[in-house]
C-alpha atoms as a PDB file:
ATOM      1  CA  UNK A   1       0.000   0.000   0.000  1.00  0.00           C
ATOM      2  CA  UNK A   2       3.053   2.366   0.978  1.00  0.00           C
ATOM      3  CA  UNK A   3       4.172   2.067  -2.704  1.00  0.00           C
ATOM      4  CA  UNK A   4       0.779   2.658  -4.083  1.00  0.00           C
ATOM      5  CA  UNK A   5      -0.073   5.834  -1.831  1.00  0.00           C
ATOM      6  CA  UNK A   6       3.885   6.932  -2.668  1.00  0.00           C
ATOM      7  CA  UNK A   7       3.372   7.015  -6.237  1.00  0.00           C
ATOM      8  CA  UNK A   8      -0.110   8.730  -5.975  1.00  0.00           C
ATOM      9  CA  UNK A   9       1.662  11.048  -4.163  1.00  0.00           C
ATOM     10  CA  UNK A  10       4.355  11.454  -6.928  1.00  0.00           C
ATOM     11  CA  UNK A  11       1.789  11.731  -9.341  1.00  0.00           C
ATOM     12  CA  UNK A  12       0.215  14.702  -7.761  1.00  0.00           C
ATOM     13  CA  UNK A  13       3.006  16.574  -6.493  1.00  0.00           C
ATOM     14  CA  UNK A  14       4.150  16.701 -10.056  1.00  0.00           C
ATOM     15  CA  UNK A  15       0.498  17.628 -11.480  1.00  0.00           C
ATOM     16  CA  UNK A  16       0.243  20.032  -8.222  1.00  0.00           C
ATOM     17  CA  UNK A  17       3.874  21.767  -9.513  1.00  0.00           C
ATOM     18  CA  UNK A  18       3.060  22.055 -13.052  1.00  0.00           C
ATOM     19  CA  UNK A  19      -0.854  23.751 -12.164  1.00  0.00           C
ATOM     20  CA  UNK A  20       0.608  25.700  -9.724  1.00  0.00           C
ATOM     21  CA  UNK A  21       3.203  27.300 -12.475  1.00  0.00           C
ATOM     22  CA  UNK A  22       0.870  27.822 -15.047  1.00  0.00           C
ATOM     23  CA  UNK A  23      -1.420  29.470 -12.593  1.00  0.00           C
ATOM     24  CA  UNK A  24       1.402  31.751 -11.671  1.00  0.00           C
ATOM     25  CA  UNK A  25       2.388  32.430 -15.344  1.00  0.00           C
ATOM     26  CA  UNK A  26      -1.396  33.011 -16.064  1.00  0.00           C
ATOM     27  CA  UNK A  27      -3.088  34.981 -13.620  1.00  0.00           C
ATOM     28  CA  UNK A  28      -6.852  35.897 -13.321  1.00  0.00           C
ATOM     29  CA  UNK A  29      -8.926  38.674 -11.367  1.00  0.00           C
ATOM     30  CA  UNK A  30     -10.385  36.293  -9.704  1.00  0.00           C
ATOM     31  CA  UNK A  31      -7.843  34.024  -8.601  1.00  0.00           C
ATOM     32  CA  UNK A  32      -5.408  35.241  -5.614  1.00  0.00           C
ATOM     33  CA  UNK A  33      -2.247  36.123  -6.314  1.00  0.00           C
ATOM     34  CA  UNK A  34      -0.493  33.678  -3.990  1.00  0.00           C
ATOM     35  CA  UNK A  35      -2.569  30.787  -4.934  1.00  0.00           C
ATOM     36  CA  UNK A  36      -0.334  29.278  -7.587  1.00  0.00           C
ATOM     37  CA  UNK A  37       2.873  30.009  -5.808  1.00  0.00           C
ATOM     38  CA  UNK A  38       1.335  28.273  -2.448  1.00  0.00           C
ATOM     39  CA  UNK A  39       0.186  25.362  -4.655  1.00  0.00           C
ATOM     40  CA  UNK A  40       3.483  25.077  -6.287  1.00  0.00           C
ATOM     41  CA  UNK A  41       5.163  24.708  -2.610  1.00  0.00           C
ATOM     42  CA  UNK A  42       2.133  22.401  -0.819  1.00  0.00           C
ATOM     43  CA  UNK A  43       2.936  20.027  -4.141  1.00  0.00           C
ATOM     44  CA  UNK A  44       7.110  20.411  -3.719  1.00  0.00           C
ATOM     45  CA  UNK A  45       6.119  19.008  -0.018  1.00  0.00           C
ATOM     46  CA  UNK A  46       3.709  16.581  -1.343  1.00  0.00           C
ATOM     47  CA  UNK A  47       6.436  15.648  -3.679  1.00  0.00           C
ATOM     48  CA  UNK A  48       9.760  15.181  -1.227  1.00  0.00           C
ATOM     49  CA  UNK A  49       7.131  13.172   1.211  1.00  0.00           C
ATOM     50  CA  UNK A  50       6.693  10.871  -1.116  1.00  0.00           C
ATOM     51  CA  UNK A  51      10.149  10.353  -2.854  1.00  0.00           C
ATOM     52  CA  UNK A  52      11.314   9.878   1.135  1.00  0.00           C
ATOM     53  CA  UNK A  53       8.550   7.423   1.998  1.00  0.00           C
ATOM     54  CA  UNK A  54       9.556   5.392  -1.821  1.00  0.00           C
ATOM     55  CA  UNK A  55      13.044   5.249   0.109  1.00  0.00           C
ATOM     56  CA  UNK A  56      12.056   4.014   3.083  1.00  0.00           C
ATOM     57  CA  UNK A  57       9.868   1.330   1.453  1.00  0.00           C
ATOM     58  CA  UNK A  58      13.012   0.199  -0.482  1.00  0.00           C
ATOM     59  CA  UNK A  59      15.354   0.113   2.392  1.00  0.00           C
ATOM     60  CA  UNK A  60      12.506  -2.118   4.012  1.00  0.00           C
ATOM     61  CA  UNK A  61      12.724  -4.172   1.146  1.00  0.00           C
ATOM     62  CA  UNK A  62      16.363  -4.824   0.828  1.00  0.00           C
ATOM     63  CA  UNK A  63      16.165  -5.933   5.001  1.00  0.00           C
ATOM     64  CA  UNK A  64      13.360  -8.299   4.139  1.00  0.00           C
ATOM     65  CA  UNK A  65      15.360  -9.518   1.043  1.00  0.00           C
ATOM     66  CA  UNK A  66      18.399  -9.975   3.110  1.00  0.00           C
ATOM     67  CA  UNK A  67      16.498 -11.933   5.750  1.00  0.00           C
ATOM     68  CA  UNK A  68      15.465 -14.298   3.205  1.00  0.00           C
ATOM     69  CA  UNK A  69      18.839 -14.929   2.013  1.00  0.00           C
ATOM     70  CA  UNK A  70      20.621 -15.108   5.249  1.00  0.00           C
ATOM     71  CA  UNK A  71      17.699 -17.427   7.050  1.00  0.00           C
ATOM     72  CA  UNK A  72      17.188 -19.943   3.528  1.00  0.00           C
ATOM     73  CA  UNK A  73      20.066 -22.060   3.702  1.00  0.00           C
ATOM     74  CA  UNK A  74      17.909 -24.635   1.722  1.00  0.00           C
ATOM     75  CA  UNK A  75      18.166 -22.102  -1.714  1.00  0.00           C
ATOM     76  CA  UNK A  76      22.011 -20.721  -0.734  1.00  0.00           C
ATOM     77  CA  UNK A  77      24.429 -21.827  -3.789  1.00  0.00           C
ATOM     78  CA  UNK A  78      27.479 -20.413  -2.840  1.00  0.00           C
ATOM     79  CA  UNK A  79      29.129 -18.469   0.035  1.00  0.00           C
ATOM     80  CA  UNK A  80      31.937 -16.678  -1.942  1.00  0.00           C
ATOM     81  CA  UNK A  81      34.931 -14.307  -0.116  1.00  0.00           C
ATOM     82  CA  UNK A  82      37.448 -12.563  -1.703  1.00  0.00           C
ATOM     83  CA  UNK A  83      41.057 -11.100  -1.202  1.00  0.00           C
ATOM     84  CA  UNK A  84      41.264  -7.453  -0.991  1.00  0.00           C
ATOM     85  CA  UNK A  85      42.458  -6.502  -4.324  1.00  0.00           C
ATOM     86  CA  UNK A  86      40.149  -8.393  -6.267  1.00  0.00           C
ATOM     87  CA  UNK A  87      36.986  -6.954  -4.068  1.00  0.00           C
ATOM     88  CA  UNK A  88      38.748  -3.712  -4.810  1.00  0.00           C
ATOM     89  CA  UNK A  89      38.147  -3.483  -7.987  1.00  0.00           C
ATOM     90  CA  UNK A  90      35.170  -4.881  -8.099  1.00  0.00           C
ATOM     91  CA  UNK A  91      33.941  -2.068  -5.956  1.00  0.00           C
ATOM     92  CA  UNK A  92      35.406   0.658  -7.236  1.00  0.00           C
ATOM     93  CA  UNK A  93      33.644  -0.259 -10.707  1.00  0.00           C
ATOM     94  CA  UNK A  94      30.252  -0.908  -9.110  1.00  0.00           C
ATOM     95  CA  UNK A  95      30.530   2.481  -7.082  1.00  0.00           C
ATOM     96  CA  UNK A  96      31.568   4.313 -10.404  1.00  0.00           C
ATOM     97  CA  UNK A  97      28.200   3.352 -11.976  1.00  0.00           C
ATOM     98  CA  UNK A  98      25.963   3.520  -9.480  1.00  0.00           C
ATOM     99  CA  UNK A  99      27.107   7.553  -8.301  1.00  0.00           C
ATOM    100  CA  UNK A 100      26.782   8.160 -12.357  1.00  0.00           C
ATOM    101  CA  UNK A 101      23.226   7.185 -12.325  1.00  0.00           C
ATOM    102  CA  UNK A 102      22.600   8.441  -9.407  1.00  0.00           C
ATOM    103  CA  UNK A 103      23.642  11.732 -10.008  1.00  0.00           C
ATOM    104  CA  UNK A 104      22.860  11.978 -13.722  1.00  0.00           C
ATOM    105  CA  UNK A 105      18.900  11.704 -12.345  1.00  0.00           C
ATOM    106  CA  UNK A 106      19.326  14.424  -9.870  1.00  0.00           C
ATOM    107  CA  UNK A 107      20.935  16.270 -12.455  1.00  0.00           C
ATOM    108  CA  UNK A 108      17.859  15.538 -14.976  1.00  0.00           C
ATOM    109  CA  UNK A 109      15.523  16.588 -12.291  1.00  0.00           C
ATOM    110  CA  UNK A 110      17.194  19.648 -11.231  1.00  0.00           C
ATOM    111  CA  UNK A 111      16.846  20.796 -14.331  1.00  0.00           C
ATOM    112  CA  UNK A 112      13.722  20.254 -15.027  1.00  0.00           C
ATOM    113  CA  UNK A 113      12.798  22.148 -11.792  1.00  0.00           C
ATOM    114  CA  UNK A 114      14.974  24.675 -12.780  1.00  0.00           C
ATOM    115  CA  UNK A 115      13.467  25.539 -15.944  1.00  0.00           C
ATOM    116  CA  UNK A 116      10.127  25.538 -14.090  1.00  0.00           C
ATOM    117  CA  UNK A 117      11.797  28.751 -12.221  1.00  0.00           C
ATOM    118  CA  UNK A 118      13.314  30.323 -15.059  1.00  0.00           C
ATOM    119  CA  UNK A 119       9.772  30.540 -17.162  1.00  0.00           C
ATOM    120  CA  UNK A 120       8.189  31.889 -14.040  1.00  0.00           C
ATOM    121  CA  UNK A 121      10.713  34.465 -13.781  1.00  0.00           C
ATOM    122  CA  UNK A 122      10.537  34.990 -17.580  1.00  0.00           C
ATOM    123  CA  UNK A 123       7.257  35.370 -18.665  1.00  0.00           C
ATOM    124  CA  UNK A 124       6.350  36.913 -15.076  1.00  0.00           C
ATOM    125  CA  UNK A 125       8.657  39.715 -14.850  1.00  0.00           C
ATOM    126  CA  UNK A 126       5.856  42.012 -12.775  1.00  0.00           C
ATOM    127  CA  UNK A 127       6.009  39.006 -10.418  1.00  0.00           C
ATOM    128  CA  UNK A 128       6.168  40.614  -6.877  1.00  0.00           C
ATOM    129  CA  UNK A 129       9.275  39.045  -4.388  1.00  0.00           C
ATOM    130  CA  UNK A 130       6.826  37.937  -1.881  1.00  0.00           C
ATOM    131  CA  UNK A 131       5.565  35.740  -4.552  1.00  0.00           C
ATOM    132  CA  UNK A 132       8.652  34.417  -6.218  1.00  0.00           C
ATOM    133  CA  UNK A 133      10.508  33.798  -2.792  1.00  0.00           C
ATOM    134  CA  UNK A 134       7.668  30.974  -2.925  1.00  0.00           C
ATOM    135  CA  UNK A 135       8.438  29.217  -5.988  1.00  0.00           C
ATOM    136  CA  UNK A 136      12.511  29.956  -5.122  1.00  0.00           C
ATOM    137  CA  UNK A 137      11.762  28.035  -1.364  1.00  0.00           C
ATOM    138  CA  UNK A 138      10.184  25.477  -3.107  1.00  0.00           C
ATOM    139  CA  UNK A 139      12.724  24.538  -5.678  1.00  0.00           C
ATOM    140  CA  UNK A 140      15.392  24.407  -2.670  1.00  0.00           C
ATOM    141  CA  UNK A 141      14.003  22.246  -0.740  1.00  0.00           C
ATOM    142  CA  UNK A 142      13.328  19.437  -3.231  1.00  0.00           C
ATOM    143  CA  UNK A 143      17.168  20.734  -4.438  1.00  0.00           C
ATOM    144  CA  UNK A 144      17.930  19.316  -0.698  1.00  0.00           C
ATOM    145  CA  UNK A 145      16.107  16.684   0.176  1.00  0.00           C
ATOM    146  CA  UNK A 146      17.291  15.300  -3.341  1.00  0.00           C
ATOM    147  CA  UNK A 147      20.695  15.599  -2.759  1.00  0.00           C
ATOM    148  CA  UNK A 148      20.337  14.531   0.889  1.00  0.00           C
ATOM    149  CA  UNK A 149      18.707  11.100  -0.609  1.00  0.00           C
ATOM    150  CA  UNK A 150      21.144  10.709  -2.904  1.00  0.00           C
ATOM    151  CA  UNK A 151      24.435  11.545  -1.058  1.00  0.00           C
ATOM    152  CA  UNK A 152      22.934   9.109   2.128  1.00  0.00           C
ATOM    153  CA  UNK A 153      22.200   6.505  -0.787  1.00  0.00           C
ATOM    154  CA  UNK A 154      25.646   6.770  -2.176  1.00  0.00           C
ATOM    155  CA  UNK A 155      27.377   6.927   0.957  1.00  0.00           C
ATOM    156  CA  UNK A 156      25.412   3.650   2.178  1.00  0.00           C
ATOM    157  CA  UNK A 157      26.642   1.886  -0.838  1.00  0.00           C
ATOM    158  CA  UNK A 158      30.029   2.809  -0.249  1.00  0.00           C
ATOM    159  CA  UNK A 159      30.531   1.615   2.856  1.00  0.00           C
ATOM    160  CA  UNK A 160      28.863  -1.584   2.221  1.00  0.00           C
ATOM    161  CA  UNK A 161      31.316  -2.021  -0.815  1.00  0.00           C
ATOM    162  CA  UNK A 162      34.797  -0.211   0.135  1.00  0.00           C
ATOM    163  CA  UNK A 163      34.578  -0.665   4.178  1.00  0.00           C
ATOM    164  CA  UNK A 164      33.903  -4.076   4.673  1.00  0.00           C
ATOM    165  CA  UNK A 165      35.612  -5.957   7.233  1.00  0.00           C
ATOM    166  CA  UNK A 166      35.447  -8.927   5.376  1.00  0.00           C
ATOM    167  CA  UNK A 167      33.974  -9.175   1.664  1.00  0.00           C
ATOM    168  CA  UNK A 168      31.571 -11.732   0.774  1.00  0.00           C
ATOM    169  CA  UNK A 169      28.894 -12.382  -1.259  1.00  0.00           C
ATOM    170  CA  UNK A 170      25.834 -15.345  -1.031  1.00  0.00           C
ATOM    171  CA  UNK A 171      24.467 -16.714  -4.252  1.00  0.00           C
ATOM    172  CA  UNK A 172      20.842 -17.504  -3.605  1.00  0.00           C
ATOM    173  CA  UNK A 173      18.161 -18.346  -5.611  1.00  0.00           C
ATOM    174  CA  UNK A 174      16.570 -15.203  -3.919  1.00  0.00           C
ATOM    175  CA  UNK A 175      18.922 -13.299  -4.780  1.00  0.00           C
ATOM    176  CA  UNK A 176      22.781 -12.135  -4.116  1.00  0.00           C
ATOM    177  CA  UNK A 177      23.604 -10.596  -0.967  1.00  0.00           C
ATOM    178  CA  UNK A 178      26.708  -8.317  -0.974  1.00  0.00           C
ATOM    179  CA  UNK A 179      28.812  -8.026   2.590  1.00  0.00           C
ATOM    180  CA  UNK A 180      25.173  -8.968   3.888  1.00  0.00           C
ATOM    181  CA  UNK A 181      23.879  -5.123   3.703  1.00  0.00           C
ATOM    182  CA  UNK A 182      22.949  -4.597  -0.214  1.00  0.00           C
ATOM    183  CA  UNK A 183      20.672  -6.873  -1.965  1.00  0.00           C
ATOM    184  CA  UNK A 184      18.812  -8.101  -5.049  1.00  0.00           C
ATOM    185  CA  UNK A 185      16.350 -10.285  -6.005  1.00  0.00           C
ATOM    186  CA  UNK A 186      15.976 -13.072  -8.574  1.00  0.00           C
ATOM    187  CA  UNK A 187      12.326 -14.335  -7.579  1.00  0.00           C
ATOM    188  CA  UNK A 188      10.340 -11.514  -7.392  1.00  0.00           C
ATOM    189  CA  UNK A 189       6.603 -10.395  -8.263  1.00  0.00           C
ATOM    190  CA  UNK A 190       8.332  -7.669 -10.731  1.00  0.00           C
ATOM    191  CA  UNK A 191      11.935  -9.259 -10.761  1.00  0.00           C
ATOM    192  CA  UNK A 192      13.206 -12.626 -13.132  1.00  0.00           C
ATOM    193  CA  UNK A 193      16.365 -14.220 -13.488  1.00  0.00           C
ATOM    194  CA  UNK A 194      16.601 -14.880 -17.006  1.00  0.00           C
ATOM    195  CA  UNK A 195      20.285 -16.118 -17.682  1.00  0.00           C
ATOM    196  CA  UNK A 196      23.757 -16.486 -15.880  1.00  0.00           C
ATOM    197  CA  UNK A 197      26.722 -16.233 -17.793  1.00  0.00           C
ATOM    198  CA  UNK A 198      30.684 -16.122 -17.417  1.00  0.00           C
ATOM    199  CA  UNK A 199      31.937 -13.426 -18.562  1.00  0.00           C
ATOM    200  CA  UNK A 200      35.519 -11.106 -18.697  1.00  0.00           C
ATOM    201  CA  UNK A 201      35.102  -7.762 -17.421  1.00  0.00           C
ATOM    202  CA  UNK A 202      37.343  -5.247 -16.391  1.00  0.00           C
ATOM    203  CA  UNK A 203      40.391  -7.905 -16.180  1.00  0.00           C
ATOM    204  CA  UNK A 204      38.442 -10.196 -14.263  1.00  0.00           C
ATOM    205  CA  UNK A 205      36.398 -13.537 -14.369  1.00  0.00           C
ATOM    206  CA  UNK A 206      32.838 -12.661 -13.076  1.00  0.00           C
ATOM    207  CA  UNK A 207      29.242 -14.120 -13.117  1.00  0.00           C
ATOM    208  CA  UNK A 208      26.445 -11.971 -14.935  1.00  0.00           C
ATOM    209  CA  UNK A 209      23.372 -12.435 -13.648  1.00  0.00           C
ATOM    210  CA  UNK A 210      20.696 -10.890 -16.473  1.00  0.00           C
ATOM    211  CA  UNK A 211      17.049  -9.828 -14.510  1.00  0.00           C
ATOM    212  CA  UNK A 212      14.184  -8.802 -16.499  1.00  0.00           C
ATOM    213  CA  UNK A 213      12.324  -6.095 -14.385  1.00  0.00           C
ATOM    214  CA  UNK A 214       8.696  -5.454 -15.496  1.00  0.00           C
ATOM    215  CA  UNK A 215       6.665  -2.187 -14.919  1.00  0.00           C
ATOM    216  CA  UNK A 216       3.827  -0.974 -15.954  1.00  0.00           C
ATOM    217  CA  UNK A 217       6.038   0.587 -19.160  1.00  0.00           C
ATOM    218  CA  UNK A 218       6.948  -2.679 -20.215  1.00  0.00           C
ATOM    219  CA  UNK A 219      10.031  -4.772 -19.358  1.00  0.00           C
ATOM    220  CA  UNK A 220      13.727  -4.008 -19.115  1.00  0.00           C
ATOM    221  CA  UNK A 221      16.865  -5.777 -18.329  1.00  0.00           C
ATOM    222  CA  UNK A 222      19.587  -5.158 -15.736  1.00  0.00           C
ATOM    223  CA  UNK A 223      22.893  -6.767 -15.970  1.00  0.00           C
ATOM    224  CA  UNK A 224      24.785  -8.090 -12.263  1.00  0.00           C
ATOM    225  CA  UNK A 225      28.637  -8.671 -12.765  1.00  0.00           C
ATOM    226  CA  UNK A 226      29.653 -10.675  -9.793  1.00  0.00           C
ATOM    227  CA  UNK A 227      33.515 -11.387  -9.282  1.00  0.00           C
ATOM    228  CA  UNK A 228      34.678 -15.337  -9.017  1.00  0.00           C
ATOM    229  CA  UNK A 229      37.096 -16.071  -6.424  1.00  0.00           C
ATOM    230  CA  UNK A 230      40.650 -17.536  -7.799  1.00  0.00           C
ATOM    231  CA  UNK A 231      39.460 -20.519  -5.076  1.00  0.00           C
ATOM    232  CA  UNK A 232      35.825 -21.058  -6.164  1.00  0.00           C
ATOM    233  CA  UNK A 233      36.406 -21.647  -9.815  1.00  0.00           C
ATOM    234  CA  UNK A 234      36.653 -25.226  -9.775  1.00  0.00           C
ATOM    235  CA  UNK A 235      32.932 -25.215  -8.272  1.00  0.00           C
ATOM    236  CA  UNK A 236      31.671 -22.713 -11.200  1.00  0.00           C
ATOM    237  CA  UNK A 237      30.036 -25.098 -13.099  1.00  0.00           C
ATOM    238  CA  UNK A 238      27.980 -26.223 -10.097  1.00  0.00           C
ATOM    239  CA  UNK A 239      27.014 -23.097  -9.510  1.00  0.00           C
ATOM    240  CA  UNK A 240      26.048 -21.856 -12.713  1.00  0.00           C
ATOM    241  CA  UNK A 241      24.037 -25.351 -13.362  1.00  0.00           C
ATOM    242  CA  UNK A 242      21.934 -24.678 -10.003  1.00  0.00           C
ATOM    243  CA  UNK A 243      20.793 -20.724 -11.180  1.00  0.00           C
ATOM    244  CA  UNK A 244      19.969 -22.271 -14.632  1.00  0.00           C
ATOM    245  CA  UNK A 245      17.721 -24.950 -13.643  1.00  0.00           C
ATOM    246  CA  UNK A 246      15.815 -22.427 -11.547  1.00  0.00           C
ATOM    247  CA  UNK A 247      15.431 -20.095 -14.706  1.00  0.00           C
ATOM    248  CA  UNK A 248      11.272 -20.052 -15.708  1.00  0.00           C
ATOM    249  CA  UNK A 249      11.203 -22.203 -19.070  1.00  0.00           C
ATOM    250  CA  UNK A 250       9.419 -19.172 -21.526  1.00  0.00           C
ATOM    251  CA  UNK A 251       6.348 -21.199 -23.471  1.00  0.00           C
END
């Protein structure tokens, strides 16, 4: 239900925004003033409530995830640890795109936000302070709570993949579990495993797990690299035979 509320929320908040500006860039005699500018920042609240609650939910989900993992010893495949250097690299590639996406999106919605401002300010150049300070507080705070989110997301990530006191990685049929803090899911309502392969990648031997994530937009397909210990390679084929078997035949 928190999902469904959270993206009704999204929904609105954005609709809210976008009313609110052309209200403000279209005034009438009888419509206040301060209407559009007040529903422009009730919607910005709207909005950063529900982006926060979308967070939580997902944290929630990862704990649950991780449970599952941890407490299934019936669907673990393999319990893999590595040496430093190898989980090194490994990290610092998986860091590298995850604070690109992450930050391209801010940077995408900033923008967007931005130009929101920049029309009101254009085509309203009579437009008093009082009501500009408005549309000004409300582009801040989503500014912050976005780069709060994202910053605490990225900041999570790396210490769960730099700062571990002892690397690891389970192999479930749930899912993988990485240094028992960051998870994802292979059996899921909106999540499929669809193929394991081995692959070379960035000078090392690694497992790529392919999931096909449906939405409402259609389906998409994330890639997993996961790095094969020097000592675990003799088990690969094990391994690889287990995740295939438990791959959905397609009719």
């Amino acid at each position: 239900m928190r999902v469904i509320f959270s993206s009704l929320g999204l929904i609105f908040g954005l609709s809210g925004v976008v009313i609110g500006i052309v209200i403000t860039l279209n005034p009438k005699p009888f419509i206040s003033p301060y209407l559009g500018p007040l529903l422009c920042l009730g919607s910005t609240i709207m909005l950063v409530y529900a982006i926060w609650s979308l967070y939580l939910w997902s944290k929630n989900q990862q704990e649950v995830l991780k449970n599952q993992i941890l407490s299934d010893t019936s669907q673990l495949i393999a319990h893999w640890h590595y040496q430093a250097n190898q989980w090194r690299n490994f990290a610092k590639e998986e860091l590298k795109k995850s604070r690109r996406a992450a930050f391209l999106g801010l940077w995408m919605f900033s923008g967007i936000l931005l130009l929101g401002v920049v029309l009101v300010m254009y085509f309203q150049a009579g437009l008093q302070w009082g009501i500009l300070q408005y549309v000004l507080l409300g582009f801040v705070i989503v500014m912050m709570a976005s780069y709060y989110l994202v910053t605490r997301f990225q900041n999570r990530k790396q210490q769960t993949f730099l700062e571990p006191p002892q690397p690891e990685i389970h192999l479930s049929l749930h899912g993988l579990l990485i240094n028992k803090k960051w998870a994802t899911p292979f059996k899921k309502s909106s999540h499929t495993l669809v193929s394991v392969d081995k692959v070379n990648i960035h000078q090392q031997v690694s497992l790529c797990f392919t999931i096909r994530i449906s939405t409402g937009e259609g389906d998409s397909l994330r890639k997993h690299h996961v790095p094969i210990p020097q000592n675990e390679m003799e088990h690969l084929p094990q391994v690889m035979e287990a995740f295939q078997q438990s791959i959905p035949i397609k009719k």
